[in-house]
PDB file of N, CA and C in Angstrom:
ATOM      1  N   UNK A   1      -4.542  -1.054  46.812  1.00  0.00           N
ATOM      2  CA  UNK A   1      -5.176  -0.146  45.886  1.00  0.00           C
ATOM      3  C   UNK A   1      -5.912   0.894  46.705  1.00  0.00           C
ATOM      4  N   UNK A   2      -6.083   2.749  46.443  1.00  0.00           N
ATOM      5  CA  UNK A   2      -6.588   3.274  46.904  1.00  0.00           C
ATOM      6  C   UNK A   2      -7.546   3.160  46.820  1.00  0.00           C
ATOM      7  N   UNK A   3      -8.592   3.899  48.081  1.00  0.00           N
ATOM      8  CA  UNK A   3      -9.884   3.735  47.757  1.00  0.00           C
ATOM      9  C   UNK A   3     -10.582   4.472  46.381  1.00  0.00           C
ATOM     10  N   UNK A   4     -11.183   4.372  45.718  1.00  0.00           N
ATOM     11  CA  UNK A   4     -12.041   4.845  44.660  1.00  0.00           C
ATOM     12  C   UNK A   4     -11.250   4.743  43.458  1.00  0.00           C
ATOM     13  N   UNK A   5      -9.901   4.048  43.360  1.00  0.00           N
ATOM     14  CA  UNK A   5      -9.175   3.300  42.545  1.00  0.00           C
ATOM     15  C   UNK A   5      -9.545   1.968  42.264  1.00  0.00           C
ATOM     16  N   UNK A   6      -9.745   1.496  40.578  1.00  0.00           N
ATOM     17  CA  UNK A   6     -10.064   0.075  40.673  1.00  0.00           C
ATOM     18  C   UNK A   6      -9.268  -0.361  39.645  1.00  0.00           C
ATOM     19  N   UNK A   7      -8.797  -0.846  39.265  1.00  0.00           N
ATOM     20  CA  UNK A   7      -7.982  -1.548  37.975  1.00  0.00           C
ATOM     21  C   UNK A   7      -9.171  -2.133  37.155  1.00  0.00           C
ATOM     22  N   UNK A   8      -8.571  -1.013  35.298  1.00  0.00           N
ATOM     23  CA  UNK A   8      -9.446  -1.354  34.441  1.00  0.00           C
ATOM     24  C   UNK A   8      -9.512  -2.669  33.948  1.00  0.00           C
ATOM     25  N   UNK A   9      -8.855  -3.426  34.520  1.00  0.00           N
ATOM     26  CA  UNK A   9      -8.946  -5.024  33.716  1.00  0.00           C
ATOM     27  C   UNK A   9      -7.760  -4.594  32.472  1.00  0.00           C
ATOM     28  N   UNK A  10      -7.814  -3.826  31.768  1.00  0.00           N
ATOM     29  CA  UNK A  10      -7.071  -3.313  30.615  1.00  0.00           C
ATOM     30  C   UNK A  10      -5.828  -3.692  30.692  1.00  0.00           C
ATOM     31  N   UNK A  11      -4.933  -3.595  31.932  1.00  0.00           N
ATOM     32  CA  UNK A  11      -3.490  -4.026  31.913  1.00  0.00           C
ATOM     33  C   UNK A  11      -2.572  -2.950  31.408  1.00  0.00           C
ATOM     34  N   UNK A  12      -1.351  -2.883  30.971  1.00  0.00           N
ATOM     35  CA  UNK A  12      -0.500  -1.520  30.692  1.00  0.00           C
ATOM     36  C   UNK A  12      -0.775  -1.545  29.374  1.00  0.00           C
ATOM     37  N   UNK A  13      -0.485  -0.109  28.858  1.00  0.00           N
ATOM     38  CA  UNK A  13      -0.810   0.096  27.471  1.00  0.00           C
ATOM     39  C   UNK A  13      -0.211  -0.840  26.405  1.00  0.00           C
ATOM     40  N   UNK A  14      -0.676  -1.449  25.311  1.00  0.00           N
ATOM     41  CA  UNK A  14      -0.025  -2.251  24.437  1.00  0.00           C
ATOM     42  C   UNK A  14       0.673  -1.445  23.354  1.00  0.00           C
ATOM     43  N   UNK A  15       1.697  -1.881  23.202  1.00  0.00           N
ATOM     44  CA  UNK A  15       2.489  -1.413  22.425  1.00  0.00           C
ATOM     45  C   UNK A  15       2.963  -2.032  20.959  1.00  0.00           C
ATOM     46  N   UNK A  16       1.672  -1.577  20.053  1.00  0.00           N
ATOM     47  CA  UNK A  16       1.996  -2.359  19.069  1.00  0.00           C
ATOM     48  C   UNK A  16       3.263  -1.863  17.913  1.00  0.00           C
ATOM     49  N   UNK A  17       2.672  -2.737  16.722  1.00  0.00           N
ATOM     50  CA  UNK A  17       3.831  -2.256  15.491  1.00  0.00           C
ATOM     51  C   UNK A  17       3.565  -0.399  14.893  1.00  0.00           C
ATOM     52  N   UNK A  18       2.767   0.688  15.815  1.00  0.00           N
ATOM     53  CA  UNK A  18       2.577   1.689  14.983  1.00  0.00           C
ATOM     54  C   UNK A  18       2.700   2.546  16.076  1.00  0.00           C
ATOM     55  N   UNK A  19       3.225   2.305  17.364  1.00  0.00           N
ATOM     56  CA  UNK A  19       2.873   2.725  18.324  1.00  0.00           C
ATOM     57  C   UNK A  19       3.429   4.539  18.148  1.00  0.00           C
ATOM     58  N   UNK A  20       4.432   4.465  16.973  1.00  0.00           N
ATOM     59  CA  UNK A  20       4.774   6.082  16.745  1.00  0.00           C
ATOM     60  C   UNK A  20       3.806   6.807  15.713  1.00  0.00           C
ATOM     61  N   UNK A  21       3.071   8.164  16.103  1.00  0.00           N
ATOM     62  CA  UNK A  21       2.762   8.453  14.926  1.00  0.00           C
ATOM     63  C   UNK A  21       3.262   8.737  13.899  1.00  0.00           C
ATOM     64  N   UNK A  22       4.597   8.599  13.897  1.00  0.00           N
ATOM     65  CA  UNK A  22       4.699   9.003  12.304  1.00  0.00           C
ATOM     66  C   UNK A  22       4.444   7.543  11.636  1.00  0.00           C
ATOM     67  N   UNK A  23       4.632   6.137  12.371  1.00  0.00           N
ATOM     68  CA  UNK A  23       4.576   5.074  11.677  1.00  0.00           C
ATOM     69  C   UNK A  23       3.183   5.031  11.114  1.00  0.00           C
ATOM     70  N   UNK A  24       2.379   5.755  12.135  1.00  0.00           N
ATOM     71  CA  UNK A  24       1.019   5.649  12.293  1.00  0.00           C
ATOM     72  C   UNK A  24       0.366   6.616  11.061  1.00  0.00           C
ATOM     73  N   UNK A  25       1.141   7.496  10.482  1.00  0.00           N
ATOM     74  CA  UNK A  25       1.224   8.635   9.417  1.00  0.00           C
ATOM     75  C   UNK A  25       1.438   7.627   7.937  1.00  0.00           C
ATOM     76  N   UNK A  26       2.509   6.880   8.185  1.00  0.00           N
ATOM     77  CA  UNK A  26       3.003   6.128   6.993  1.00  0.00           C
ATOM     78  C   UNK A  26       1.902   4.940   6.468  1.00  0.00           C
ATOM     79  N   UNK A  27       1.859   4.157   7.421  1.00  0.00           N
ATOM     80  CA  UNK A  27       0.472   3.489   7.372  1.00  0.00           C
ATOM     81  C   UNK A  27      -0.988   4.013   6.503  1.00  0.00           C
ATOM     82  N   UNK A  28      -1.052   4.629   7.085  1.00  0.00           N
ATOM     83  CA  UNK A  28      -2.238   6.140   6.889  1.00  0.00           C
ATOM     84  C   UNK A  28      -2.267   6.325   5.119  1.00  0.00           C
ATOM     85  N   UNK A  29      -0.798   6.894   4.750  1.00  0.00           N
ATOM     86  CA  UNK A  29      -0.860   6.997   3.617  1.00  0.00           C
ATOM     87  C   UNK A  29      -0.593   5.381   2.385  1.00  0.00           C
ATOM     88  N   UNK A  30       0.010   4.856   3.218  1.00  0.00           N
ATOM     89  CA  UNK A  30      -0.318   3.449   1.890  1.00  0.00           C
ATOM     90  C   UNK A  30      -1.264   3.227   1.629  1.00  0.00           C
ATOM     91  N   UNK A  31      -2.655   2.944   2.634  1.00  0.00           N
ATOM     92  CA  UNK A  31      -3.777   2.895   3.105  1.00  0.00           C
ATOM     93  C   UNK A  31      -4.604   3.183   1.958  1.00  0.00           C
ATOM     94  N   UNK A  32      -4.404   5.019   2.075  1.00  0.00           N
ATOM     95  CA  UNK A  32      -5.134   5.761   0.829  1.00  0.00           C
ATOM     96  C   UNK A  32      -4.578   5.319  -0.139  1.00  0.00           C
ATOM     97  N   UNK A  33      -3.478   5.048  -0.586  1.00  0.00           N
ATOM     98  CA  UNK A  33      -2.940   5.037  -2.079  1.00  0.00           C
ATOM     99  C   UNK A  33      -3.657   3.603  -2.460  1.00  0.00           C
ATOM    100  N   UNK A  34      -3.488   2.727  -1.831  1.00  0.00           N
ATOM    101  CA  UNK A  34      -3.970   1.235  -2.164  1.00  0.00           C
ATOM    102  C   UNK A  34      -5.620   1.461  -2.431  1.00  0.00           C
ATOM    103  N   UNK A  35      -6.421   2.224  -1.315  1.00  0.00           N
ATOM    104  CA  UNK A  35      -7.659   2.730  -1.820  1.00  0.00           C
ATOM    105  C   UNK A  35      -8.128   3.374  -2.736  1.00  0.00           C
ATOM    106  N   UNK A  36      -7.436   4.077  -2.804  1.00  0.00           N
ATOM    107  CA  UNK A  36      -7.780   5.308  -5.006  1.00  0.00           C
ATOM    108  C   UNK A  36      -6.991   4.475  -5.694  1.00  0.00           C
ATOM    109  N   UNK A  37      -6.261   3.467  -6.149  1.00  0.00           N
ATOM    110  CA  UNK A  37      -5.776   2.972  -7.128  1.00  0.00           C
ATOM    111  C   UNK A  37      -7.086   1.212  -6.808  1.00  0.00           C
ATOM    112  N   UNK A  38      -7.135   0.741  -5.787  1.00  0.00           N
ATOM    113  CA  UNK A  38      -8.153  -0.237  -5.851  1.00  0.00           C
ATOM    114  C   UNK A  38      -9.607   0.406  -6.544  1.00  0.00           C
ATOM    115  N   UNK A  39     -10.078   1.759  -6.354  1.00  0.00           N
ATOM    116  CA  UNK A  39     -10.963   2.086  -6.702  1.00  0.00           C
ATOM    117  C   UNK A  39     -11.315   2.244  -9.058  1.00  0.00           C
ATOM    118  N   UNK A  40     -10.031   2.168  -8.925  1.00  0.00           N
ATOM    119  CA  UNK A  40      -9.907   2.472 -10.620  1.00  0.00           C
ATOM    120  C   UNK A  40     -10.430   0.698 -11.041  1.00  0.00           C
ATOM    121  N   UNK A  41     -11.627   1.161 -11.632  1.00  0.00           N
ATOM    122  CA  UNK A  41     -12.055  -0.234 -12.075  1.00  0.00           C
ATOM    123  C   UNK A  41     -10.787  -1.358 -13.313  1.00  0.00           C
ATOM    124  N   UNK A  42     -10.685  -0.740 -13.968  1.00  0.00           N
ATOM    125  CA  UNK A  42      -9.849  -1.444 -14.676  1.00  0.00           C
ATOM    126  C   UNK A  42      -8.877  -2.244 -14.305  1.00  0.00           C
ATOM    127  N   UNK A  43      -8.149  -1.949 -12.797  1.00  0.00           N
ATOM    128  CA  UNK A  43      -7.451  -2.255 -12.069  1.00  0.00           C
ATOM    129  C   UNK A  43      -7.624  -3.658 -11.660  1.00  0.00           C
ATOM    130  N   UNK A  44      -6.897  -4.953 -11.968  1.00  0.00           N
ATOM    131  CA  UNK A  44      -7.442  -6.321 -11.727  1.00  0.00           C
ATOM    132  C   UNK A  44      -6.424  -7.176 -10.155  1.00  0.00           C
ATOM    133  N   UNK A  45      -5.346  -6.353 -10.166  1.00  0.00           N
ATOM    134  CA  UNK A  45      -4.368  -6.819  -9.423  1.00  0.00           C
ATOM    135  C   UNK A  45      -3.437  -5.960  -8.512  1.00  0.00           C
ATOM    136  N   UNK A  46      -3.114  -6.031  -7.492  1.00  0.00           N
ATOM    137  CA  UNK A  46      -2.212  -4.963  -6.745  1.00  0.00           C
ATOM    138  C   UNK A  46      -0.892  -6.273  -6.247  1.00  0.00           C
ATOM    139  N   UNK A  47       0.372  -6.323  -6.464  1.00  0.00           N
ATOM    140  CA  UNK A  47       1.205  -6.643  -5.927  1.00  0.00           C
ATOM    141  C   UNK A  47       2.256  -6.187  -5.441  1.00  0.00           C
ATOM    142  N   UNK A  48       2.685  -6.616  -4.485  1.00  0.00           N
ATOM    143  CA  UNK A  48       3.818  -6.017  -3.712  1.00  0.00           C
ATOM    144  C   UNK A  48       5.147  -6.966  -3.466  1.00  0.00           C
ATOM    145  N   UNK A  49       6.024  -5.995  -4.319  1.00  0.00           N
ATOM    146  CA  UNK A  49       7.570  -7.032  -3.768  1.00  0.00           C
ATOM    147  C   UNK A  49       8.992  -6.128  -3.422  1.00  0.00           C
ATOM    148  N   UNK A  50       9.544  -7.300  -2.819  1.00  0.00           N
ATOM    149  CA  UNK A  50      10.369  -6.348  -2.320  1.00  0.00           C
ATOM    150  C   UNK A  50      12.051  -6.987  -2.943  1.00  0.00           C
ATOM    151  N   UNK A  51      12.927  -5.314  -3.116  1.00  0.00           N
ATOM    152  CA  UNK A  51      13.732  -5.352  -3.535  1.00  0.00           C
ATOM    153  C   UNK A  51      15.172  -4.931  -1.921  1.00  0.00           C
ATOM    154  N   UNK A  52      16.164  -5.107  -2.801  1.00  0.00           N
ATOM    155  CA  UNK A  52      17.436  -4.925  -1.633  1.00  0.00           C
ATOM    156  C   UNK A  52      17.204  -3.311  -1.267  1.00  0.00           C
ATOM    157  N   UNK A  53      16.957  -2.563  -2.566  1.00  0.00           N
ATOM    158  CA  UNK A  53      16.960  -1.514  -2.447  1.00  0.00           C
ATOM    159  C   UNK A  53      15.356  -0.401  -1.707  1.00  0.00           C
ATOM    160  N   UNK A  54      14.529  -1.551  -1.995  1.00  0.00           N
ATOM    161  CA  UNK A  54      13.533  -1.088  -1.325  1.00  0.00           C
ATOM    162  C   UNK A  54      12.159  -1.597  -1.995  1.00  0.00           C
ATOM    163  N   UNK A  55      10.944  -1.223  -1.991  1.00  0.00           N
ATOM    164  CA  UNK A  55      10.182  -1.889  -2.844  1.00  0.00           C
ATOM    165  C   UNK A  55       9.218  -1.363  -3.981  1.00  0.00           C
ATOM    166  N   UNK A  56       8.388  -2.307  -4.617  1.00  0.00           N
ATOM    167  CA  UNK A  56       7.976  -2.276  -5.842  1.00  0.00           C
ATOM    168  C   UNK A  56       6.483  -2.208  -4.910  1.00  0.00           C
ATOM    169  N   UNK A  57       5.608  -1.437  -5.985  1.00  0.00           N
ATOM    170  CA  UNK A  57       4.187  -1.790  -5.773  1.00  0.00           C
ATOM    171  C   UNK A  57       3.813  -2.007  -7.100  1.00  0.00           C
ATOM    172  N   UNK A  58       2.885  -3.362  -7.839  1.00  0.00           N
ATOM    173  CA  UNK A  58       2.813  -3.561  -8.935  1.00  0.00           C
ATOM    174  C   UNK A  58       1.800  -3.457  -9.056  1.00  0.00           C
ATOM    175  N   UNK A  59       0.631  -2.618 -10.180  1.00  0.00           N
ATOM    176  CA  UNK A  59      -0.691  -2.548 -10.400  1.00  0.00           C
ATOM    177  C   UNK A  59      -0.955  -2.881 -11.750  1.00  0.00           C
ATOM    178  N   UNK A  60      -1.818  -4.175 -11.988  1.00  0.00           N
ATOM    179  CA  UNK A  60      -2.408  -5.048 -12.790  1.00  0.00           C
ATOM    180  C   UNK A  60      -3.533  -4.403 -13.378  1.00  0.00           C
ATOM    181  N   UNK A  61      -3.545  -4.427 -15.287  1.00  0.00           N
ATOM    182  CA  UNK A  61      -4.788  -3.641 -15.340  1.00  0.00           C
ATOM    183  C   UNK A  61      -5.309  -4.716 -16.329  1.00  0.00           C
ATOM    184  N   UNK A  62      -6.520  -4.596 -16.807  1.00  0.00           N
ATOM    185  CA  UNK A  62      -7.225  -5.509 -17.667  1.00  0.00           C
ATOM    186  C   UNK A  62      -6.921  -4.928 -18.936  1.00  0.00           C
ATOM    187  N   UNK A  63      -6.687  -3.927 -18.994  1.00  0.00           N
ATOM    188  CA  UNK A  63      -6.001  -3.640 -20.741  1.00  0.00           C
ATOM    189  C   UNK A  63      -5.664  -1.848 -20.515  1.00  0.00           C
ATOM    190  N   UNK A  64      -5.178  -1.494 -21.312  1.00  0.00           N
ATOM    191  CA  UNK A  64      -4.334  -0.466 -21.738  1.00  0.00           C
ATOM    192  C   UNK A  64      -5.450   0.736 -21.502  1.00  0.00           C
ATOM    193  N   UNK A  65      -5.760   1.841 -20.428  1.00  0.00           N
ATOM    194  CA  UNK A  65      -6.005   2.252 -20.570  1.00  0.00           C
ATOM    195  C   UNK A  65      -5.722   3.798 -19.951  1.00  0.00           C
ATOM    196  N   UNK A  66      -5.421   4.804 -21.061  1.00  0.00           N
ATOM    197  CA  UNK A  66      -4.628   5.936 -20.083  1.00  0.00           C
ATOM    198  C   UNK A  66      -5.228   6.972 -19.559  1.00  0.00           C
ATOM    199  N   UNK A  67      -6.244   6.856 -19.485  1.00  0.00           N
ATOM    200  CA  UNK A  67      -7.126   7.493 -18.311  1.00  0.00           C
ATOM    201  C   UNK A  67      -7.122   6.928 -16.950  1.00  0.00           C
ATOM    202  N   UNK A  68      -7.414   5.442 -16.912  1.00  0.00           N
ATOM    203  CA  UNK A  68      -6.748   4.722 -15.521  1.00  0.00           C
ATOM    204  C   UNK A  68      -5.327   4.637 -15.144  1.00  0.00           C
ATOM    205  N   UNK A  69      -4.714   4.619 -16.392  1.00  0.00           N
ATOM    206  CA  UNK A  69      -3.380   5.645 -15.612  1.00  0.00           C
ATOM    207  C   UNK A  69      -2.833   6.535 -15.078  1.00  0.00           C
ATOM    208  N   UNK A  70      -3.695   7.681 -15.518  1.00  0.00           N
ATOM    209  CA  UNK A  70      -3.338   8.949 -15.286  1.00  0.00           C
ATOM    210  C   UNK A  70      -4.434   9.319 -14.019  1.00  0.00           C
ATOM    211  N   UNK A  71      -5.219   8.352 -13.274  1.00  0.00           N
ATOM    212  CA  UNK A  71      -5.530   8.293 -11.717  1.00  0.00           C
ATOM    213  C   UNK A  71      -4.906   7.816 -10.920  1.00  0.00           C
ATOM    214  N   UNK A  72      -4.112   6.401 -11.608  1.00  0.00           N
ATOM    215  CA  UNK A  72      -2.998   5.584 -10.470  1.00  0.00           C
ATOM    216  C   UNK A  72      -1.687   7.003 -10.454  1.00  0.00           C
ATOM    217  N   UNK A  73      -1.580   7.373 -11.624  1.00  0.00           N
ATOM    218  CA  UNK A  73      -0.534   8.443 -11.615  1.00  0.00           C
ATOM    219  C   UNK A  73      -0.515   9.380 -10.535  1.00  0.00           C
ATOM    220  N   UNK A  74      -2.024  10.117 -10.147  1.00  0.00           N
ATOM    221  CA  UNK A  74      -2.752  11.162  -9.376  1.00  0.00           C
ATOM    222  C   UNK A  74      -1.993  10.295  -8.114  1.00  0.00           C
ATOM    223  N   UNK A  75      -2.909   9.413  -7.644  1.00  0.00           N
ATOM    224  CA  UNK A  75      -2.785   8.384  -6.660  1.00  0.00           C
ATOM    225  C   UNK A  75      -1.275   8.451  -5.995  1.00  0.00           C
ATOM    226  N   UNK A  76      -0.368   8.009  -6.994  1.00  0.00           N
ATOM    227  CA  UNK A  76       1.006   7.906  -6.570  1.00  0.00           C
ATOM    228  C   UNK A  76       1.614   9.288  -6.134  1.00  0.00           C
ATOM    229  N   UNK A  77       1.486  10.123  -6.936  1.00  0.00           N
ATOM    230  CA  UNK A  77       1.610  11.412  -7.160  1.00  0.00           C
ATOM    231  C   UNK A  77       1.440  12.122  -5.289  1.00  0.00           C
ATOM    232  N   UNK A  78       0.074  11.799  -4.987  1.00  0.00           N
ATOM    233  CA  UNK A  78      -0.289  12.258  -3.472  1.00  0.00           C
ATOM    234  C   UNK A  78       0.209  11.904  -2.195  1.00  0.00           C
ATOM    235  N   UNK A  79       0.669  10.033  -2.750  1.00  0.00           N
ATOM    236  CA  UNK A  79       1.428   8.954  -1.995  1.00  0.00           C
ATOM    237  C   UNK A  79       2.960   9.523  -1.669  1.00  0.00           C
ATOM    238  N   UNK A  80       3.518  10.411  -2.538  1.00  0.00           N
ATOM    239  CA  UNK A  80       5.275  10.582  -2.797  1.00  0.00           C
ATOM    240  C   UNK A  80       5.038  11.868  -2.273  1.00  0.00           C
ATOM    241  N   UNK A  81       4.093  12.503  -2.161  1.00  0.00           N
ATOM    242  CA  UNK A  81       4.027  13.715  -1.356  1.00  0.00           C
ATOM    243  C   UNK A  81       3.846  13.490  -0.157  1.00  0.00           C
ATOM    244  N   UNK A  82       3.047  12.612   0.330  1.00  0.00           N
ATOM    245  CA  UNK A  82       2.724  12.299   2.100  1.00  0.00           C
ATOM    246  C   UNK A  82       3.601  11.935   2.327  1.00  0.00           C
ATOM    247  N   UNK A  83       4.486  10.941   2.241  1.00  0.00           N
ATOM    248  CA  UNK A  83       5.663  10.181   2.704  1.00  0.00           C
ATOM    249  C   UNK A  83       5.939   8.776   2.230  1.00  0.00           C
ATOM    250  N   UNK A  84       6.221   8.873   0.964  1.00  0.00           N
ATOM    251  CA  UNK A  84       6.610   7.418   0.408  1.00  0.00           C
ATOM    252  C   UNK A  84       8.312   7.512   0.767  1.00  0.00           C
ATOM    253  N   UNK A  85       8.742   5.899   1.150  1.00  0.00           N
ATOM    254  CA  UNK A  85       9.856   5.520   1.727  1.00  0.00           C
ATOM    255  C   UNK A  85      10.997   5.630   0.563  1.00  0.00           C
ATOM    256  N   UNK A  86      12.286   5.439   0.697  1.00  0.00           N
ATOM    257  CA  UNK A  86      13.128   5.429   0.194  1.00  0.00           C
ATOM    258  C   UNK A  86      13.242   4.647  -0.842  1.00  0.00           C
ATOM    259  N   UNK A  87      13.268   4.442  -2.126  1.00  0.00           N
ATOM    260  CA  UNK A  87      13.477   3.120  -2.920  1.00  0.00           C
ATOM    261  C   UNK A  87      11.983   2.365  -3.461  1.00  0.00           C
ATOM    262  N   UNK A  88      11.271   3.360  -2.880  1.00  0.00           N
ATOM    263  CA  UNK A  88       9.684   2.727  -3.431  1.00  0.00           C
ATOM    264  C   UNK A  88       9.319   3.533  -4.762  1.00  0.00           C
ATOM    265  N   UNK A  89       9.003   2.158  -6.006  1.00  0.00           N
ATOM    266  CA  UNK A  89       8.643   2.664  -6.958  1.00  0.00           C
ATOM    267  C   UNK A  89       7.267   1.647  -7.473  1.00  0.00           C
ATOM    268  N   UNK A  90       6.852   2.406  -8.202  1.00  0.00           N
ATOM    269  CA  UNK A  90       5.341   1.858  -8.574  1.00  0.00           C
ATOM    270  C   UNK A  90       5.652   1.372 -10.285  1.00  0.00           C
ATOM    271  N   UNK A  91       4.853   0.450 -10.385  1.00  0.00           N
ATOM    272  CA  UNK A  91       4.934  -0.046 -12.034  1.00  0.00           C
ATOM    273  C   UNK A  91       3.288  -0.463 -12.537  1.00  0.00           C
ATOM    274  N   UNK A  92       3.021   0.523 -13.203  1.00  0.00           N
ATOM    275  CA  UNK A  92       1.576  -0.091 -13.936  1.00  0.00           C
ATOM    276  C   UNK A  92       1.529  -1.215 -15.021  1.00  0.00           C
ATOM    277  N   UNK A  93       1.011  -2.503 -14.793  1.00  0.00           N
ATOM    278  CA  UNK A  93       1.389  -3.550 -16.083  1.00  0.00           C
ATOM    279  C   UNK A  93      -0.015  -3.620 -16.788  1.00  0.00           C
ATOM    280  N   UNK A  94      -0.388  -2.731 -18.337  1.00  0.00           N
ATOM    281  CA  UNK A  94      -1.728  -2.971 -18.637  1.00  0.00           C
ATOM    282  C   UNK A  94      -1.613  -4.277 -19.806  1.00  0.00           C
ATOM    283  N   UNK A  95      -2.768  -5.024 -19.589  1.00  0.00           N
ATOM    284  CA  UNK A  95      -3.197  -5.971 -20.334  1.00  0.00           C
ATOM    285  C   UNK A  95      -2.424  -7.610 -19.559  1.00  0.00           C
ATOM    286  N   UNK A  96      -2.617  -8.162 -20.321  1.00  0.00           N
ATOM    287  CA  UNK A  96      -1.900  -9.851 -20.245  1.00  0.00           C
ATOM    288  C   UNK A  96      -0.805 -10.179 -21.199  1.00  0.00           C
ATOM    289  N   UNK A  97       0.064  -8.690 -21.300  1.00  0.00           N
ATOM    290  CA  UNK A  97       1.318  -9.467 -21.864  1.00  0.00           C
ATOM    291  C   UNK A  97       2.613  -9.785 -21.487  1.00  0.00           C
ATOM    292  N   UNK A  98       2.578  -9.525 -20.245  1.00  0.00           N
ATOM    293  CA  UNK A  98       3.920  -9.678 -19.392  1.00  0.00           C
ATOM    294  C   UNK A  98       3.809 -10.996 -18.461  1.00  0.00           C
ATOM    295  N   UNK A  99       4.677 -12.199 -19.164  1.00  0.00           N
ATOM    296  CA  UNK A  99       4.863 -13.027 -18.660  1.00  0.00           C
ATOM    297  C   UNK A  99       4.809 -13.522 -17.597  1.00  0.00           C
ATOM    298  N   UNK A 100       4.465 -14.399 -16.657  1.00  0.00           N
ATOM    299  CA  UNK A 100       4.605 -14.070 -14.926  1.00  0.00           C
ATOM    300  C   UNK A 100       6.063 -14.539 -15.155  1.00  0.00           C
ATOM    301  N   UNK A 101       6.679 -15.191 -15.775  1.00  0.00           N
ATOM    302  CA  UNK A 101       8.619 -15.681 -15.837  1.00  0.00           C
ATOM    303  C   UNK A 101       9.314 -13.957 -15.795  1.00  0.00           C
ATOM    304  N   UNK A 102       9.161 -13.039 -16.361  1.00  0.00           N
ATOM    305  CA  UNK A 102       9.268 -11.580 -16.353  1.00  0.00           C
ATOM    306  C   UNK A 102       9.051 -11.273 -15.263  1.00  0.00           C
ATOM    307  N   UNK A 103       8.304 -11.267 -14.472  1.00  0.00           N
ATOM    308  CA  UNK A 103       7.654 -10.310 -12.556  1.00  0.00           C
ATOM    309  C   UNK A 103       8.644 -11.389 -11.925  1.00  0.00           C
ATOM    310  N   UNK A 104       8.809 -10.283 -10.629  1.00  0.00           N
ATOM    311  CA  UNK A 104       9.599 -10.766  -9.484  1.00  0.00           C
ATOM    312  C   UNK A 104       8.877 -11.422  -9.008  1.00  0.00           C
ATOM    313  N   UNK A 105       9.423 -11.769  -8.139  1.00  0.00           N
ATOM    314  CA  UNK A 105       8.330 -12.664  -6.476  1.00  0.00           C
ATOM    315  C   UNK A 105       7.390 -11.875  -6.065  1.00  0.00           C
ATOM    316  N   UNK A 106       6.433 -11.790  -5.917  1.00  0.00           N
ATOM    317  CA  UNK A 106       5.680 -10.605  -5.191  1.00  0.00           C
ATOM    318  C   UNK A 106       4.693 -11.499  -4.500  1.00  0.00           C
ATOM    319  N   UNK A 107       4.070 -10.698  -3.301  1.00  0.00           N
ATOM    320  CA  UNK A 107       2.827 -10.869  -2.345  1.00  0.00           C
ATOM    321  C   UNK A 107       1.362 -10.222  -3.069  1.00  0.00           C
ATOM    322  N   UNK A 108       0.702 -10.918  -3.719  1.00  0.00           N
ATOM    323  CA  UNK A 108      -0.485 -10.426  -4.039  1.00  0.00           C
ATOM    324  C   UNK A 108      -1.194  -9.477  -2.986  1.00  0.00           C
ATOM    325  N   UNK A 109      -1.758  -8.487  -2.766  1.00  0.00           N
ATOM    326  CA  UNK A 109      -2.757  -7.893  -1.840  1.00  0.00           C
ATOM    327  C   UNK A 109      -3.649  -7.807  -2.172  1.00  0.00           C
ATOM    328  N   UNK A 110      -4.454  -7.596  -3.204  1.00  0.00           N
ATOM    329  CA  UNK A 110      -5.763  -7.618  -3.857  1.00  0.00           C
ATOM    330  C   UNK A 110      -5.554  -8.509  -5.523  1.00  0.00           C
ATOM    331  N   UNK A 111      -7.072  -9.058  -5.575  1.00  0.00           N
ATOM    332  CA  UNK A 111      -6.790  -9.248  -7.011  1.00  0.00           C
ATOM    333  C   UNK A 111      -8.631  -9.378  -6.660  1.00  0.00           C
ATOM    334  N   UNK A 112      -9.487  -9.232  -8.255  1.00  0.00           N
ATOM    335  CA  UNK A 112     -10.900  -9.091  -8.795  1.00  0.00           C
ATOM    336  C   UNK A 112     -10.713 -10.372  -9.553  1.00  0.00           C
TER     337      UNK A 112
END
């Protein structure tokens, strides 16, 4: 090692799952969308599943209301402008009348 050279302990750069920015862009924007649609109080549930064709984001509401729709709407709306992926579609389910035998498989991400 030269002189006034010391090795940061750090090791070579790590190279994780985002290491491109645009992945790092895509990220970025789910991020926000999951944040302004978590922020709509009515909002009880966020699930995520995935299809052959690509995936679902499912948002759970405590009852019917279309003013909290028409923010998840905003929300999505900003999401499909930044860079939503191929085959990604969003479904608002308000109230408790859709069976869970009706919903796909999904990964819960939030629930109140």
């Amino acid at each position: 090692m030269a002189v006034g050279t010391q090795a940061s302990g750090r090791g070579p750069s790590i190279v994780g799952p985002w290491s491109d920015p645009a992945q790092m862009h895509e990220v970025a924007a789910v991020v926000r969308l999951l944040t302004e649609i978590w922020t709509v109080p009515q909002v009880t549930k966020i699930g995520l599943a995935a299809r052959e064709t690509g995936i679902d984001l499912w948002i759970f509401m405590s009852e019917e209301d279309y003013e909290a729709e028409g923010l998840i709407s905003l929300a999505e709306r900003d999401y499909l402008n930044a860079s939503a992926p191929p085959g990604f579609l969003l479904h608002v389910a308000p109230g408790t009348d859709i069976a869970p035998s009706m919903l796909p498989p999904m990964t819960i991400l939030l629930e109140r």
